[in-house]
Protein backbone atom coordinates (compact mmCIF):
# COMPACT_ATOMS: atom_id res chain seq x y z
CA UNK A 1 -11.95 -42.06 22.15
CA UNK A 2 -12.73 -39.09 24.27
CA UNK A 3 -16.45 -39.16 25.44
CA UNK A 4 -18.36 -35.26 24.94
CA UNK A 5 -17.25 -34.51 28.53
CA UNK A 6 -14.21 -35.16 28.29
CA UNK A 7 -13.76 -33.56 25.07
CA UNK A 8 -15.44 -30.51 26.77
CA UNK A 9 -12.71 -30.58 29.31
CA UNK A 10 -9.85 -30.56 27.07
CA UNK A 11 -10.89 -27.86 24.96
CA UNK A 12 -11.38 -25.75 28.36
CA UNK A 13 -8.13 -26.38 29.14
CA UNK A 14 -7.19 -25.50 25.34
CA UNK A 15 -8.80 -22.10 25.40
CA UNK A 16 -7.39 -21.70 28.96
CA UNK A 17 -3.59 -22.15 28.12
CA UNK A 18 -4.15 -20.27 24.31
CA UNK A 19 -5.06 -17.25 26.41
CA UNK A 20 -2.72 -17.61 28.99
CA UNK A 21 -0.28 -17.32 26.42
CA UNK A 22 -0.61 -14.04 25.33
CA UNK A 23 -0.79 -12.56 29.03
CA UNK A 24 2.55 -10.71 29.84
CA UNK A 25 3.56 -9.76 33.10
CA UNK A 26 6.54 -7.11 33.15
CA UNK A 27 8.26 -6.24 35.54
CA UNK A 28 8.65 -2.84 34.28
CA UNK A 29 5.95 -0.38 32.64
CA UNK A 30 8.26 1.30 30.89
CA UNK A 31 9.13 -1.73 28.80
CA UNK A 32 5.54 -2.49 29.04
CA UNK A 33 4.69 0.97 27.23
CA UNK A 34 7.23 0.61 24.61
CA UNK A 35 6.12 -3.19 24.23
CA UNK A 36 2.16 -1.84 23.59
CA UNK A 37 2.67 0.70 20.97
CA UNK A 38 5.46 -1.81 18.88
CA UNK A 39 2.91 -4.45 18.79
CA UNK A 40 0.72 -1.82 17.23
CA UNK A 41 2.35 -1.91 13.79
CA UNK A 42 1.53 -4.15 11.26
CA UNK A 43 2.39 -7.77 11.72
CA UNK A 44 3.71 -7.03 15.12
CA UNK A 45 2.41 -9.24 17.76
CA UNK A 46 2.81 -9.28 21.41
CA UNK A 47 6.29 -12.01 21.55
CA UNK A 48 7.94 -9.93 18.34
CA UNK A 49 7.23 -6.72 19.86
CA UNK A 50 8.98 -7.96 23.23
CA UNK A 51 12.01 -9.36 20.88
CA UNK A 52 12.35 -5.80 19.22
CA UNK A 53 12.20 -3.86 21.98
CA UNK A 54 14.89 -6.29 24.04
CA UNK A 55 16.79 -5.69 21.27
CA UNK A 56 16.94 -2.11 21.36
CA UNK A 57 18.09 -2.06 25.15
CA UNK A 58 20.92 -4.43 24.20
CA UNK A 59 22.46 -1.65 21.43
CA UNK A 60 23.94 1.70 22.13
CA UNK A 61 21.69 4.45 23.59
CA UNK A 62 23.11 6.62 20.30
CA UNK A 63 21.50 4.22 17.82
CA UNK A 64 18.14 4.42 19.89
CA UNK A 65 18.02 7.90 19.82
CA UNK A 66 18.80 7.91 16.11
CA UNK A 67 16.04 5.95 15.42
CA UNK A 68 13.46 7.89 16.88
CA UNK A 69 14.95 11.00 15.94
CA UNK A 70 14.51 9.97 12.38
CA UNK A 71 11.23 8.72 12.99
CA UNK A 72 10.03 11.98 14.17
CA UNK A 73 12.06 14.03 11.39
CA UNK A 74 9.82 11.89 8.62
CA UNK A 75 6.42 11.71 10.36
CA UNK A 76 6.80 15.85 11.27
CA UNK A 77 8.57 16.81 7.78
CA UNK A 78 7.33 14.48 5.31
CA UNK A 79 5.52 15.95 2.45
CA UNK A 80 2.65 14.47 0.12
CA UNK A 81 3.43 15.81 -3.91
CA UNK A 82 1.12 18.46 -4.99
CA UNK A 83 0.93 17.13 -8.29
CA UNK A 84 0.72 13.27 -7.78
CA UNK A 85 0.32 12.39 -4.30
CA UNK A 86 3.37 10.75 -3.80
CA UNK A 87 5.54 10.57 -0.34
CA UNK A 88 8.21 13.54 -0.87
CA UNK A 89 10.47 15.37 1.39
CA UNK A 90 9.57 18.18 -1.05
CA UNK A 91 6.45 19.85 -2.59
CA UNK A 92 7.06 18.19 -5.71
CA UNK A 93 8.54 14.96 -5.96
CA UNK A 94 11.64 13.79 -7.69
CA UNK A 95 10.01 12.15 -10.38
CA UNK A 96 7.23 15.17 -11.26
CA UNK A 97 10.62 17.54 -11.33
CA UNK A 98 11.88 15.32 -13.44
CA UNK A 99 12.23 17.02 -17.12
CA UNK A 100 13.20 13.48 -18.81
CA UNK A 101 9.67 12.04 -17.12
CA UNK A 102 6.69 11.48 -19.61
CA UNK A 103 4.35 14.20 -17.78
CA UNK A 104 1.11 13.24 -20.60
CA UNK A 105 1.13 9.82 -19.18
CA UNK A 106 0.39 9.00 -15.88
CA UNK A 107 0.27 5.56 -14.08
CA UNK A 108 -2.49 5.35 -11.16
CA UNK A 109 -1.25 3.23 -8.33
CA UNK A 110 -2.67 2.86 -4.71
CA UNK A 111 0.46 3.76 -2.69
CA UNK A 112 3.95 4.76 -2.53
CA UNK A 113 5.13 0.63 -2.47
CA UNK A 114 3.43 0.65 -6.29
CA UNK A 115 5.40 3.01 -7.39
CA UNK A 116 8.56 1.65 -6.44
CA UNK A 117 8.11 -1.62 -7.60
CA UNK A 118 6.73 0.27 -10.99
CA UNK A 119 10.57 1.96 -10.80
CA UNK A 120 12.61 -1.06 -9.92
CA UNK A 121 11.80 -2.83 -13.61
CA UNK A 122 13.40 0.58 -15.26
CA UNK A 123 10.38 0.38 -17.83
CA UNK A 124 8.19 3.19 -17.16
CA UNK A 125 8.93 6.89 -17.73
CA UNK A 126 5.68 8.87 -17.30
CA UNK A 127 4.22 9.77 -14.43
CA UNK A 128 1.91 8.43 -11.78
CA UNK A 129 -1.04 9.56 -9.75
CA UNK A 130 -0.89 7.88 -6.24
CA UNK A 131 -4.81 7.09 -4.48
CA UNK A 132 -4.02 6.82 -1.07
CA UNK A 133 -5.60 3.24 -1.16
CA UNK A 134 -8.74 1.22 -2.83
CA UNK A 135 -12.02 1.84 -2.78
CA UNK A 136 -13.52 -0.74 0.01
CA UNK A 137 -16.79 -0.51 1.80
CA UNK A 138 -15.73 -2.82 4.07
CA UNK A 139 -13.47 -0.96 5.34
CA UNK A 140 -15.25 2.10 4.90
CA UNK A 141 -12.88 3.71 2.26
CA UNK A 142 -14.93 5.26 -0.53
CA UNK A 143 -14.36 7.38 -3.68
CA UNK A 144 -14.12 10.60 -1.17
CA UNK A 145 -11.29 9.20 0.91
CA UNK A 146 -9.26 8.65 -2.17
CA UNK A 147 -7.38 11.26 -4.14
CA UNK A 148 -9.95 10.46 -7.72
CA UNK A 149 -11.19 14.23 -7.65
CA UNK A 150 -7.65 15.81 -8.76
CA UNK A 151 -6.73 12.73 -11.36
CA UNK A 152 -9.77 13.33 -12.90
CA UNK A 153 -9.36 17.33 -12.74
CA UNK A 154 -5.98 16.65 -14.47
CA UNK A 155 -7.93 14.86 -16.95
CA UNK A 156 -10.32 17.29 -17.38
CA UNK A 157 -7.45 20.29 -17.81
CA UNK A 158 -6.19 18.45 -21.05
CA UNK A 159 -2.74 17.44 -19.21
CA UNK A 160 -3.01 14.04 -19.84
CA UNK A 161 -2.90 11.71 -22.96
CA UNK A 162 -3.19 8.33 -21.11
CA UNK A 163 -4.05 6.82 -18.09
CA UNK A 164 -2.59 3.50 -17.06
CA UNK A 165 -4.44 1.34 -14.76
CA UNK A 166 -1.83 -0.45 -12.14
CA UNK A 167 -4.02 -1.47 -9.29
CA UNK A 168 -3.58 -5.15 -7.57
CA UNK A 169 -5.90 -6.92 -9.59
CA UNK A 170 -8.36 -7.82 -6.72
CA UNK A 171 -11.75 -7.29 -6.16
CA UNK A 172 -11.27 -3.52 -4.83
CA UNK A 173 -8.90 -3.05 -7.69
CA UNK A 174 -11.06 -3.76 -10.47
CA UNK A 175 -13.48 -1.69 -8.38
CA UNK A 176 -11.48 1.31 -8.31
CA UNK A 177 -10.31 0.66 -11.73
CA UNK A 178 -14.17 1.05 -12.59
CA UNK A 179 -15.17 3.94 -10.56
CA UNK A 180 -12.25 6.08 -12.34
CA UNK A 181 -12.77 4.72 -16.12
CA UNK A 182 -16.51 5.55 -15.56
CA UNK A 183 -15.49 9.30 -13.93
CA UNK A 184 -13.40 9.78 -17.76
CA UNK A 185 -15.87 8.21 -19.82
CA UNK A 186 -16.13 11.21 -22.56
CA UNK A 187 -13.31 12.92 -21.92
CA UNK A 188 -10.19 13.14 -24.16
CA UNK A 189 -7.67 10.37 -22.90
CA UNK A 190 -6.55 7.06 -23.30
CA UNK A 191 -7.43 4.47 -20.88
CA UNK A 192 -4.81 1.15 -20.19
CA UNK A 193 -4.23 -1.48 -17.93
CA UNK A 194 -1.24 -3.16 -17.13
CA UNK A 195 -1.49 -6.99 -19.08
CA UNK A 196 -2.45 -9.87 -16.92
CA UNK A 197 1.03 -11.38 -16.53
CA UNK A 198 -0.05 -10.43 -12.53
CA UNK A 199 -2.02 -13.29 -11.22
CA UNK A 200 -5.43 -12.32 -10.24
CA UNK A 201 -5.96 -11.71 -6.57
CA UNK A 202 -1.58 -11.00 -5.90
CA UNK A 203 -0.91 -7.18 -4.77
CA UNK A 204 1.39 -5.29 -6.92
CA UNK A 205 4.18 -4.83 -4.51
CA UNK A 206 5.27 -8.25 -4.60
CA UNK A 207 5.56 -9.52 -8.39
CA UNK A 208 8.30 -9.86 -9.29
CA UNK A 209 10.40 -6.96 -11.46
CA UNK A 210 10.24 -9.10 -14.61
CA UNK A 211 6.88 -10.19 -14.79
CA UNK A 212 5.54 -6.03 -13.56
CA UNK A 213 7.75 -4.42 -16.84
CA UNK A 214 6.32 -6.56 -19.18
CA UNK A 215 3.11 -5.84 -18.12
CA UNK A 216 3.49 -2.50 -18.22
CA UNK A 217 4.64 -2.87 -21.57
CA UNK A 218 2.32 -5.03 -22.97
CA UNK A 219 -0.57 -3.32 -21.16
CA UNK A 220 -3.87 -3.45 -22.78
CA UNK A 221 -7.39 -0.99 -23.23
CA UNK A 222 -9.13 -0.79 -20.32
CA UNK A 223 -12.49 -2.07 -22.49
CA UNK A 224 -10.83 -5.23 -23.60
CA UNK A 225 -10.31 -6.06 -19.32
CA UNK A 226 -13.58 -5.67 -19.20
CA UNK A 227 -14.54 -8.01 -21.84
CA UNK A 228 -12.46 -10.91 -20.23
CA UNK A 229 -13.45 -10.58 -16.82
């Protein structure tokens, strides 16, 4: 057994080699630079980021330059829909222009990865209305930052027949879920959530395409959710 100075040693010499680890030394600031802002992206840490960036001076300069070429072609030309929020490289998106789409019902999702997950089970044909997120104090995201105002002005314009619920079913989900059923309580639509085939706490993206069409089909009044939670 270790006595407490000892023990105080090791874990000196623990903290000592766990930071060393992550301390770099390049011998060039380029790759530095371009080592920095890849570790920035999600999930990226400092070893990946190196491994990436390696990678790209090992390939063709062409396929590079392609890749930040279309980079900068999406972040400078990529367009938001006007009518539901969704990534587009047009005003409206392909689904909205849609004629064969069910415009009267409209699935609210947080994000563009909820919708396609929504479209790879091929059992949904309205519309949807993306939020641009959840509402979390933590992370100071409220009802303001989110795009609530125009779904419920859509309401509110007699557009709409039904609104389907198809937030993760976490804690900020439900939230949301609650802010928005309260901002429609009296007006003229129906309100549904997707059925709880999703396990609590899981984010929509990643269920899997069986389990997210049946819930969208057997999806349930948004009072009765609130009953069972």
């Amino acid at each position: 057994m270790y006595n407490a100075s000892e023990r105080l040693t090791f874990l000196k010499h623990f903290f000592y080699l766990a930071s060393y680890k992550y301390t770099m030394e390049f011998s060039s600031k380029l790759l530095e630079n371009a080592v920095n802002e890849m570790s920035q992206l999600p999930g990226i840490g400092k070893r990946t980021a190196l491994r990436l960036v390696l990678h790209l001076l090992k390939q063709p300069k062409e396929q590079t330059h392609s890749l930040s070429r279309h980079l900068l072609q999406m972040r400078d030309n990529i367009n938001f829909c006007e009518n539901c929020h969704n990534i587009s490289d047009t005003k409206r998106c392909e689904i909205c222009a849609n004629p064969n789409r069910l415009e009267r019902i409209v699935c609210v999702v947080e994000d563009i990865r909820d919708v396609m997950a929504i479209e790879n089970t091929s059992q949904y044909r309205g519309h949807y209305h993306v939020l641009g997120g959840k509402i979390s104090p933590m992370d100071g995201i409220g009802p303001g930052e989110l795009t609530i105002n125009s779904l419920v002005e859509k309401v509110k314009s007699g557009a709409i027949d039904e609104i389907i619920f198809a937030l993760s079913s976490t804690m900020e989900g439900d939230t949301t879920n609650f802010y928005i059923f309260k901002q429609l309580e009296g007006l003229n639509v129906i309100t549904t959530t997707i059925a709880r085939g999703i396990s609590v706490g899981d984010e929509l993206e990643y269920a899997d395409e069986v389990t997210l069409g049946r819930s969208i089909l057997n999806r349930i009044p948004f009072e009765n959710s609130l009953k069972n939670s």
